[in-house]
Protein backbone atom coordinates (compact mmCIF):
# COMPACT_ATOMS: atom_id res chain seq x y z
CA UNK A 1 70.73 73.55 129.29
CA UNK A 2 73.38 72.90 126.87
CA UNK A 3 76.77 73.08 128.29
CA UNK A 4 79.47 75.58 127.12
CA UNK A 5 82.59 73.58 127.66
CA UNK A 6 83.67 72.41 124.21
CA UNK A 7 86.80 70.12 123.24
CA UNK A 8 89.95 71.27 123.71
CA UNK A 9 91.95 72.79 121.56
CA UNK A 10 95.32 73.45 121.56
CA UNK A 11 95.95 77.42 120.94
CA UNK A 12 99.59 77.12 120.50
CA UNK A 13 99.41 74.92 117.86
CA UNK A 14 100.39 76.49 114.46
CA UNK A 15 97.44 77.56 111.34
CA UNK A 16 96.62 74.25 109.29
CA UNK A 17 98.65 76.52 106.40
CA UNK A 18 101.91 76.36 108.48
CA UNK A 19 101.61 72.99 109.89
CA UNK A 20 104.09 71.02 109.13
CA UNK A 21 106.26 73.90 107.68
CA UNK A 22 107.36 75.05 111.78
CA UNK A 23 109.85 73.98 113.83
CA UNK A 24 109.45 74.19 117.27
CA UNK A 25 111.60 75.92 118.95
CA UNK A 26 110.18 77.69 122.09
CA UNK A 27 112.06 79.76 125.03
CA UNK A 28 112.21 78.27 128.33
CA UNK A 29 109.76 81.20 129.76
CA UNK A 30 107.05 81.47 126.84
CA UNK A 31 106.66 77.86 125.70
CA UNK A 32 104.12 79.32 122.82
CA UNK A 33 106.84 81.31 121.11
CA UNK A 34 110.05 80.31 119.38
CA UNK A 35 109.07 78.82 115.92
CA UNK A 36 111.08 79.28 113.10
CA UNK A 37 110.53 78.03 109.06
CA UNK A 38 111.73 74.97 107.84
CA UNK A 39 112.78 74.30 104.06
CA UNK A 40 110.47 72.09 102.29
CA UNK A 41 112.90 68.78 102.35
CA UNK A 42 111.85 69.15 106.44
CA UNK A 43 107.89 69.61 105.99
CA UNK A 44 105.69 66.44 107.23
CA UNK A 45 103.73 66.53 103.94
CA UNK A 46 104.78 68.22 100.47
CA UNK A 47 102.60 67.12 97.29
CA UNK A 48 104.23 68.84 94.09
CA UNK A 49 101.91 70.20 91.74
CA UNK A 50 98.77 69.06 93.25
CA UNK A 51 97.00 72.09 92.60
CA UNK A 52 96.97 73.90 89.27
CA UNK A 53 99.57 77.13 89.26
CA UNK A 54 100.45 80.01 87.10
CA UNK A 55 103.80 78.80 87.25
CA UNK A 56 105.96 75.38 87.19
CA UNK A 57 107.35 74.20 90.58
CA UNK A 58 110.86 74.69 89.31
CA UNK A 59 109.89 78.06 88.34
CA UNK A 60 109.05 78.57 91.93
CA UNK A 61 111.94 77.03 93.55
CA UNK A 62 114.02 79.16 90.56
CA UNK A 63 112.04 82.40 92.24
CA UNK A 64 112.95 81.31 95.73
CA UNK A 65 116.61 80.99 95.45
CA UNK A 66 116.72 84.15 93.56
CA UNK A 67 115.09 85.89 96.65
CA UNK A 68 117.70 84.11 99.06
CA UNK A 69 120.26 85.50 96.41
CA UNK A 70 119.27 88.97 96.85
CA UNK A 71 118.51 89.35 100.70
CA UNK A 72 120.56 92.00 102.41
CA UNK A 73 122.54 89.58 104.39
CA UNK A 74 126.41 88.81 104.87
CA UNK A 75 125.78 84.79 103.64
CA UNK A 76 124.04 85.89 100.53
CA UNK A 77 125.17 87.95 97.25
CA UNK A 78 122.32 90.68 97.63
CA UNK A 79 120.63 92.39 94.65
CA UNK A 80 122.79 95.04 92.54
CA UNK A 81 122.24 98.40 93.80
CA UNK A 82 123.41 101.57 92.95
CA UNK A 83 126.89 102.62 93.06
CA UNK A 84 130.09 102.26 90.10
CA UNK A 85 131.40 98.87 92.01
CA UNK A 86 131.46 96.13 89.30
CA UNK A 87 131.76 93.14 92.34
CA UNK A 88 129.28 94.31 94.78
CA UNK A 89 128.14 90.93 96.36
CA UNK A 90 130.96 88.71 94.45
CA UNK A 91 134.31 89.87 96.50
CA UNK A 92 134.56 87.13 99.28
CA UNK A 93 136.85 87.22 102.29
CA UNK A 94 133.98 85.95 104.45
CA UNK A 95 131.90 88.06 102.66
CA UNK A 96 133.40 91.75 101.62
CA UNK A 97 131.83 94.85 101.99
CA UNK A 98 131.81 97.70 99.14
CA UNK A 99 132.07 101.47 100.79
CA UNK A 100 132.73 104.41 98.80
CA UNK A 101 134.56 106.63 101.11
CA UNK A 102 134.09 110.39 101.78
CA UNK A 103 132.19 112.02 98.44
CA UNK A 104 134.26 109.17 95.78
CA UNK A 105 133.06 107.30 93.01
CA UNK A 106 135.36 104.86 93.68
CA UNK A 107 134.55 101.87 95.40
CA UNK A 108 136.62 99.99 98.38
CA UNK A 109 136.46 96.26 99.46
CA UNK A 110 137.11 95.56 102.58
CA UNK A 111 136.68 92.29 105.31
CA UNK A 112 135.09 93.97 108.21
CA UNK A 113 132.27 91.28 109.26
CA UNK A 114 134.79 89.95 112.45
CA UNK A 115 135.38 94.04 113.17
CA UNK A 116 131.42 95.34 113.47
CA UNK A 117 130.42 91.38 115.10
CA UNK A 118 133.19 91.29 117.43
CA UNK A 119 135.08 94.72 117.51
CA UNK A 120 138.06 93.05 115.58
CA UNK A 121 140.55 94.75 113.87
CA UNK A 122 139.82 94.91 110.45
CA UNK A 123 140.73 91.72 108.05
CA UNK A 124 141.95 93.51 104.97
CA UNK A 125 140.57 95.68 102.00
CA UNK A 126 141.74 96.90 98.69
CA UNK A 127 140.69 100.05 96.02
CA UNK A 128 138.02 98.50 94.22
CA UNK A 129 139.07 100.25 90.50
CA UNK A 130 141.83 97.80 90.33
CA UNK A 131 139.72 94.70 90.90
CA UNK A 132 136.77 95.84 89.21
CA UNK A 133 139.09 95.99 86.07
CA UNK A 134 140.61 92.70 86.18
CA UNK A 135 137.76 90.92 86.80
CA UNK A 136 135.81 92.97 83.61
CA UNK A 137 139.31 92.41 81.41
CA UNK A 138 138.46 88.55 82.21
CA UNK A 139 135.08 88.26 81.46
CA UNK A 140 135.38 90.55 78.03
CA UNK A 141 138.20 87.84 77.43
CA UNK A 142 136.17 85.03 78.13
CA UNK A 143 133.09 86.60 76.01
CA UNK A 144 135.09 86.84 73.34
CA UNK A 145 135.32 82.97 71.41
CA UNK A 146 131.20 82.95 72.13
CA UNK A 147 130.97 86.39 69.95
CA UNK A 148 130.30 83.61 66.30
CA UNK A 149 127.52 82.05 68.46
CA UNK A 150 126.15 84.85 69.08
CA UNK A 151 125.73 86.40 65.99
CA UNK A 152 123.99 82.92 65.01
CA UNK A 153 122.37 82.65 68.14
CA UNK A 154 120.49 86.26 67.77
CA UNK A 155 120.18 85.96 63.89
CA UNK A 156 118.09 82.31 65.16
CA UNK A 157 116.29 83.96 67.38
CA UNK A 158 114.98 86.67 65.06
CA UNK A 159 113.85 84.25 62.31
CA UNK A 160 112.54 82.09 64.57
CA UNK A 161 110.20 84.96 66.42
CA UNK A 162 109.31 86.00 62.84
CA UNK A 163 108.17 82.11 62.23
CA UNK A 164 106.13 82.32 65.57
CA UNK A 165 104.49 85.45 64.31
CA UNK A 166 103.60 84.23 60.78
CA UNK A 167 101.92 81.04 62.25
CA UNK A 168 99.75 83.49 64.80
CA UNK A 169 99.05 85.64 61.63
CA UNK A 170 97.96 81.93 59.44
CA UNK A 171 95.94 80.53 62.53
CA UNK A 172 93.65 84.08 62.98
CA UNK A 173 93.44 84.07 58.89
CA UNK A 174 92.09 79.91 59.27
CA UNK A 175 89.54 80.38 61.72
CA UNK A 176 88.45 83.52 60.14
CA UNK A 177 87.68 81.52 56.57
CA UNK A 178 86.06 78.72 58.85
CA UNK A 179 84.07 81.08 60.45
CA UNK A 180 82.55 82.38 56.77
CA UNK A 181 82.62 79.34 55.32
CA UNK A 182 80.00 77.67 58.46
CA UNK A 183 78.03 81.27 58.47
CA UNK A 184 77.53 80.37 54.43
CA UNK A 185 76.72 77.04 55.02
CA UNK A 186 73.71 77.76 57.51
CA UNK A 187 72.40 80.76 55.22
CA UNK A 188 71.64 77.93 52.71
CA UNK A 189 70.68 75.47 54.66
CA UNK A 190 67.82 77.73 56.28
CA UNK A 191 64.30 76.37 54.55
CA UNK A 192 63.60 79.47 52.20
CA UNK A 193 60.13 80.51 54.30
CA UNK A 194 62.00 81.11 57.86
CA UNK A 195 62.60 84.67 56.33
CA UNK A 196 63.45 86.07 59.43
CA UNK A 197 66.19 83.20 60.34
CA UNK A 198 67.27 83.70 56.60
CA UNK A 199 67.86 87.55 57.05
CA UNK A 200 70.11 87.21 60.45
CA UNK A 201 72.13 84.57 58.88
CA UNK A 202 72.91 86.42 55.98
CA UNK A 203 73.87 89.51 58.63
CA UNK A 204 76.06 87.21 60.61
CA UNK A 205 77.67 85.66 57.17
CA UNK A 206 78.50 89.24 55.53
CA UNK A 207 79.84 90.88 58.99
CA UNK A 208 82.75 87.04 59.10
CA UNK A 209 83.29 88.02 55.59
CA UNK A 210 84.04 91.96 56.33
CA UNK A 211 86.51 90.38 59.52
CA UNK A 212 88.20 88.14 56.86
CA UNK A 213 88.78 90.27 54.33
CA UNK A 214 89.95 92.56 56.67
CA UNK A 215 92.47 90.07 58.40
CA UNK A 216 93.68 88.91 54.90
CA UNK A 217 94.97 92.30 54.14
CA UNK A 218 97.08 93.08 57.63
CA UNK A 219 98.50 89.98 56.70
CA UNK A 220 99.36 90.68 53.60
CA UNK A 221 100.83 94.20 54.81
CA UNK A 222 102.68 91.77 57.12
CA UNK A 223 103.91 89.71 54.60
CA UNK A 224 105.29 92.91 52.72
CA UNK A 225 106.95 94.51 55.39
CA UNK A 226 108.98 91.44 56.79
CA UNK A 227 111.24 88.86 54.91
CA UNK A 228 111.56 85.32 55.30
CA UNK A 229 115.10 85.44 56.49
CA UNK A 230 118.10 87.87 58.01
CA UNK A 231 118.37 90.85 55.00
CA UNK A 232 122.46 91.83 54.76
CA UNK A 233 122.11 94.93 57.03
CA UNK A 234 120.87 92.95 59.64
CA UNK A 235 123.33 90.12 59.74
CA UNK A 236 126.29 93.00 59.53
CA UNK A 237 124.85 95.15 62.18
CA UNK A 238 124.42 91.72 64.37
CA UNK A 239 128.10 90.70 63.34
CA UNK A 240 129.05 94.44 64.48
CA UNK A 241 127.59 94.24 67.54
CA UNK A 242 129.45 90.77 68.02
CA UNK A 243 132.51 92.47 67.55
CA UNK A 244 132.26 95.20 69.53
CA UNK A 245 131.23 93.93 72.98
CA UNK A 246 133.68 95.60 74.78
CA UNK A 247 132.58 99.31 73.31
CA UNK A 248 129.16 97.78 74.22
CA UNK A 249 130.03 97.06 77.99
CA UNK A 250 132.18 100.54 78.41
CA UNK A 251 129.93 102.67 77.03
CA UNK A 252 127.94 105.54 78.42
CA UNK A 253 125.05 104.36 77.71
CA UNK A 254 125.09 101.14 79.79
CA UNK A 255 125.02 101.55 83.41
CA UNK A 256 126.70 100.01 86.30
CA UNK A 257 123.50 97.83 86.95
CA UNK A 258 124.02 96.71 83.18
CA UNK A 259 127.56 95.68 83.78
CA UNK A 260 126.67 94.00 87.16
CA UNK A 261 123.73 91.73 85.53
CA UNK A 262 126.53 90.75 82.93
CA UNK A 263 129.11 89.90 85.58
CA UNK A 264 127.08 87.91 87.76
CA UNK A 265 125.59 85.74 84.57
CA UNK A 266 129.54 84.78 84.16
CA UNK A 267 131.12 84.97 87.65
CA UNK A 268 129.89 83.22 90.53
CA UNK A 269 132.20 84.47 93.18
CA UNK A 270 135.99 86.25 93.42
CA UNK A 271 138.15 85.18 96.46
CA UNK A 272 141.09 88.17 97.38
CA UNK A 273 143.87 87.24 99.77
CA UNK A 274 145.65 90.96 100.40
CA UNK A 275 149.83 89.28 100.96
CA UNK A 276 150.28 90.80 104.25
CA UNK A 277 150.73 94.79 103.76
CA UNK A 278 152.04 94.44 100.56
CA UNK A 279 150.97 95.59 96.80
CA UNK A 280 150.72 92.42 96.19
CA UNK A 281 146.92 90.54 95.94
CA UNK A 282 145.97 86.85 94.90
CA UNK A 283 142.66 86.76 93.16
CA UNK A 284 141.06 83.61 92.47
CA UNK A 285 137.34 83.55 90.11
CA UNK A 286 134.87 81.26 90.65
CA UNK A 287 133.18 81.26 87.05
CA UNK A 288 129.31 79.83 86.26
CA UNK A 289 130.03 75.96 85.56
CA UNK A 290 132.57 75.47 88.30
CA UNK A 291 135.83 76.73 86.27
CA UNK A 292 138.59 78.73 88.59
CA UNK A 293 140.83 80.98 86.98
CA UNK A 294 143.70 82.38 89.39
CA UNK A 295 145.47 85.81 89.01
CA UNK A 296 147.77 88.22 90.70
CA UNK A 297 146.40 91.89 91.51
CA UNK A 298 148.69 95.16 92.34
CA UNK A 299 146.82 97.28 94.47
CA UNK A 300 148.12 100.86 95.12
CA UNK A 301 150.11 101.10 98.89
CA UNK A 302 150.57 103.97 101.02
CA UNK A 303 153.94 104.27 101.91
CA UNK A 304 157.36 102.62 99.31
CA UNK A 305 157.97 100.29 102.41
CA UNK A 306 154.77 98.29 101.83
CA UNK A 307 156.22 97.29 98.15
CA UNK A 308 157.34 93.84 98.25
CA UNK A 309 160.30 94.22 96.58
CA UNK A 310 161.31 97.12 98.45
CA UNK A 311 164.57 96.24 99.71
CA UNK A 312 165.59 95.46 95.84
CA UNK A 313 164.16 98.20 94.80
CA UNK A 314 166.72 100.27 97.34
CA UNK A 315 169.34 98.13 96.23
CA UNK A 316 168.84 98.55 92.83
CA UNK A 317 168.77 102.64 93.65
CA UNK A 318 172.00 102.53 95.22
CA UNK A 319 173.82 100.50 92.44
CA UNK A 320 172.89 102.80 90.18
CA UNK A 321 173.72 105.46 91.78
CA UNK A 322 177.09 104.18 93.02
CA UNK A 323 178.11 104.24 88.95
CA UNK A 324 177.13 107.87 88.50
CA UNK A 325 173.35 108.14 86.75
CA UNK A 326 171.68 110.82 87.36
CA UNK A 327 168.06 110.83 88.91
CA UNK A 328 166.62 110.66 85.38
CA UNK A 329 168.13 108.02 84.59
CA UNK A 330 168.17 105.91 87.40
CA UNK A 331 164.27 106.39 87.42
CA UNK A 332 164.00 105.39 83.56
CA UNK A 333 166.11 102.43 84.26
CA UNK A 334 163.77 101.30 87.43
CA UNK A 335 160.57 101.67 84.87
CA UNK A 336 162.26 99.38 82.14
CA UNK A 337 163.24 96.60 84.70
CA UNK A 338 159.57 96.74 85.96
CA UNK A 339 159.72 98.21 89.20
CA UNK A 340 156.32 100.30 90.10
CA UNK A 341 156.21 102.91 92.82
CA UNK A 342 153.94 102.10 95.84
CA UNK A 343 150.47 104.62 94.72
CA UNK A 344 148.35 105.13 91.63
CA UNK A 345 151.62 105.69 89.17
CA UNK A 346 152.74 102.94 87.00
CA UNK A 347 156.16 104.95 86.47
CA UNK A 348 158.90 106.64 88.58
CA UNK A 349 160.59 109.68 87.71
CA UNK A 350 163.27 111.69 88.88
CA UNK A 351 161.69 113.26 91.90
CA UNK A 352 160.53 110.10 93.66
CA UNK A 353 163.76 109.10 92.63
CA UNK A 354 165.58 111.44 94.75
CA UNK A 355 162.92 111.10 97.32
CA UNK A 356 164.22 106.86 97.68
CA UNK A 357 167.46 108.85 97.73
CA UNK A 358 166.56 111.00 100.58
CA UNK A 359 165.40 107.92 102.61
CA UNK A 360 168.31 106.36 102.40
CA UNK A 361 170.52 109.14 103.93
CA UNK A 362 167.87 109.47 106.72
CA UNK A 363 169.13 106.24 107.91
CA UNK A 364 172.56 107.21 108.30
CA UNK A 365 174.66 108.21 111.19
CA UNK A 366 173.54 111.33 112.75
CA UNK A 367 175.65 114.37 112.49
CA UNK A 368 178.09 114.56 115.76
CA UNK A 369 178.15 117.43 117.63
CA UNK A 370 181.31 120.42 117.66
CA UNK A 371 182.07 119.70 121.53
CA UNK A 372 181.48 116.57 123.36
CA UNK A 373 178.19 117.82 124.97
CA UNK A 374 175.00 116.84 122.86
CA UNK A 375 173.65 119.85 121.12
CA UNK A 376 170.29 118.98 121.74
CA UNK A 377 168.48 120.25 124.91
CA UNK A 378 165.28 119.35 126.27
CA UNK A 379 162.86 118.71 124.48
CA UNK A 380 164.52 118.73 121.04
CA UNK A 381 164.59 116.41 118.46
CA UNK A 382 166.72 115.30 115.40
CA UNK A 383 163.45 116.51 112.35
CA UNK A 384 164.20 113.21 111.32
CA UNK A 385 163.76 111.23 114.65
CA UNK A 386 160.48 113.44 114.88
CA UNK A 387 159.09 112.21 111.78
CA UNK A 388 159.70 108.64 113.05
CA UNK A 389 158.89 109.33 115.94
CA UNK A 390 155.07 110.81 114.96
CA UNK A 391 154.86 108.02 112.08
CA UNK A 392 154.69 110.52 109.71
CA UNK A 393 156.24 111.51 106.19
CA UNK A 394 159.23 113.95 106.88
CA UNK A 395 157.58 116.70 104.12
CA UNK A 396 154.98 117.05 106.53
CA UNK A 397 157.20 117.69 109.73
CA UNK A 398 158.97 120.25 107.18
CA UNK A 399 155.08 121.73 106.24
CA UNK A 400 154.29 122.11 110.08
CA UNK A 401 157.78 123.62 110.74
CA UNK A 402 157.38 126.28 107.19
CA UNK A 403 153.28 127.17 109.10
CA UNK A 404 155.05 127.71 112.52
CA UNK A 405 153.45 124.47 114.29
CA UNK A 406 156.13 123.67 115.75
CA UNK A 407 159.82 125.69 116.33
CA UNK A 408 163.23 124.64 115.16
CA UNK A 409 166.71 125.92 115.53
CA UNK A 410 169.86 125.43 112.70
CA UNK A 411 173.02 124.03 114.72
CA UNK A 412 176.15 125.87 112.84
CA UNK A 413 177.94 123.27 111.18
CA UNK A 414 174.62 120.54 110.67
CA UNK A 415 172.94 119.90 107.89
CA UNK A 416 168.87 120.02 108.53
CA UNK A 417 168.50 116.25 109.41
């Protein structure tokens, strides 16, 4: 009776496929489980190209790092998606995020990896529109001295496809004319009484001829319809094209893919540092072959107290207003010395003017009261203690008092403060 125990064999070991290429890493309570992948410098046993491939082992390590490129994860660029950001996958602070909040095209960066790991508060973010532009400004810059090459470059490339395609067109026309010229020579070398040999032969020889012929003439038709070298309407419309690569990477026509693909062939990575709350960003570009260029960003604040230069910018107010210019002028003045208001406008005028005018009086002395009892009671506030109070611009305390939100009294002798 033959027995049925049989060697043993050890089921937790890995498929001969994978062995070698896990790690062992098992959990105290399932000893089987708990492998992970190793890269290949780790395997027990790699032998490059010992069997034949479709493709080159660099090609395959090429393939691989383009797949760890474009993994959905916070270490790795990702693939372009949809959306209109330009950076999606470059903007590093840890790694950034793109969002486009609410129903906008436009995209936001922000450094929220420490917030949605470990409930954080957020790191910093910026509107995208400003960064996408810089970044696009530099690489149309940095385009431009290559825009010679490639004219020659593409103007190259065309003659030497054409050159690829004439030799195809010589090499079918060679063996055809071999092929007739060894179906002649057995059709006379058959012995004249093989008849029947005799009569295929001559069927095979006149059916090469008919392919030759017919092959001489497509590439003669070939020969007519293409030249030799670049004709003058195709070097201008190649030199047109050189010179117009920005119309080329604004226009309709190319998508936000497009101008992705052409970013991230340049730029390898863009570092922002936001400068506290401030307008002001640092932006530093990481550019393919290892090149940094640094540059200073102004991103569009929320409130005039988040501008850098805001207490100059007050001072400068009040100066100018101590020698008697009117809001007009005083805002003309602030645009030709360079001063920028804290949102999406590159100019002041006269009513944000007297709104900088309006701040400064709220932090003046409050209005004392006719007798030497306060005049407010219980519950009452000074509008512009409320809006401070709240956190809140004082047009909107005057908006909720104008819809009835909340009530108000005029003290005889104030000023609404």
């Amino acid at each position: 009776m033959a027995s049925s125990q049989s060697d043993d064999v050890d089921l937790s070991a890995p498929p001969p496929d994978l062995r070698g290429r896990l790690q062992p890493r098992p959990a105290a309570y399932r000893p089987a489980t708990g492998r992970k992948l190793v890269p290949p410098s780790q395997w027990e046993v790699l032998i490059k190209d010992h069997m034949p491939s479709y493709i080159s082992w660099d090609r395959y390590e090429a393939n691989l790092q383009q797949l760890a490129r474009n993994s959905a994860r916070a270490a790795a660029m990702g693939a372009p998606r949809d959306g209109s950001s330009l950076l999606a996958g470059l903007v590093v602070c840890g790694r950034m995020m793109v969002a486009y909040p609410g129903q906008s095209t436009r995209p936001r960066y922000s450094c929220q990896r420490a917030t949605i790991d470990y409930a954080e508060p957020a790191c910093q973010s910026l509107a995208g529109s400003g960064l996408d532009n810089l970044v696009a400004r530099q690489v149309l810059t940095a385009l431009e001295p290559a825009s010679l090459e490639l004219s020659l470059g593409a103007g190259d490339d065309l003659r030497r496809e054409r050159e690829k395609i004439d030799l195809h067109w010589r090499q079918r026309l060679e063996r055809a004319r071999y092929e007739a010229d060894r179906a002649a020579r057995q059709y006379h070398a058959t012995e004249p009484e093989n008849r029947l040999v005799a009569r295929e032969l001559e069927k095979r020889w006149e059916q090469v001829l008919v392919a030759a012929r017919e092959i001489e003439q497509e590439y003669d038709h070939f020969q007519r319809q293409q030249s030799v070298g670049l004709t003058t309407a195709e070097r201008d419309m190649i030199l047109s094209l050189a010179r117009d690569i920005p119309a080329l990477f604004r226009a309709s026509t190319t998508t936000a893919s497009d101008r992705r693909m052409i970013v991230r062939h340049l730029v390898e990575r863009v570092e922002v540092a936001v400068q506290g709350e401030t307008e002001r960003v640092d932006v530093a570009i990481s550019w393919a072959g290892g090149f940094m260029s640094r540059h200073e960003l102004r991103r569009p604040v929320r409130r005039v107290e988040q501008l850098q230069d805001f207490a100059l910018l007050m001072s400068r107010v009040r100066e100018l207003q101590g020698i008697g210019k009117t809001s007009s002028e005083i805002a003309e003045r602030l645009n030709i010395e360079g001063f920028r208001p804290a949102k999406r406008r590159e100019t002041f005028n006269a009513g944000m003017v007297r709104q900088l005018l309006s701040r400064q009086s709220r932090t003046g002395p409050r209005p004392k009261a006719l007798t030497d009892e306060s005049p407010l009671r219980e519950h009452e506030w000074w509008l512009t203690d409320l809006a401070r109070e709240l956190g809140m611009p004082q047009p909107t305390v005057h908006s909720w008092l104008r819809r009835g939100w909340i009530g108000a009294r005029k003290l005889p002798g104030h000023h609404g403060r």
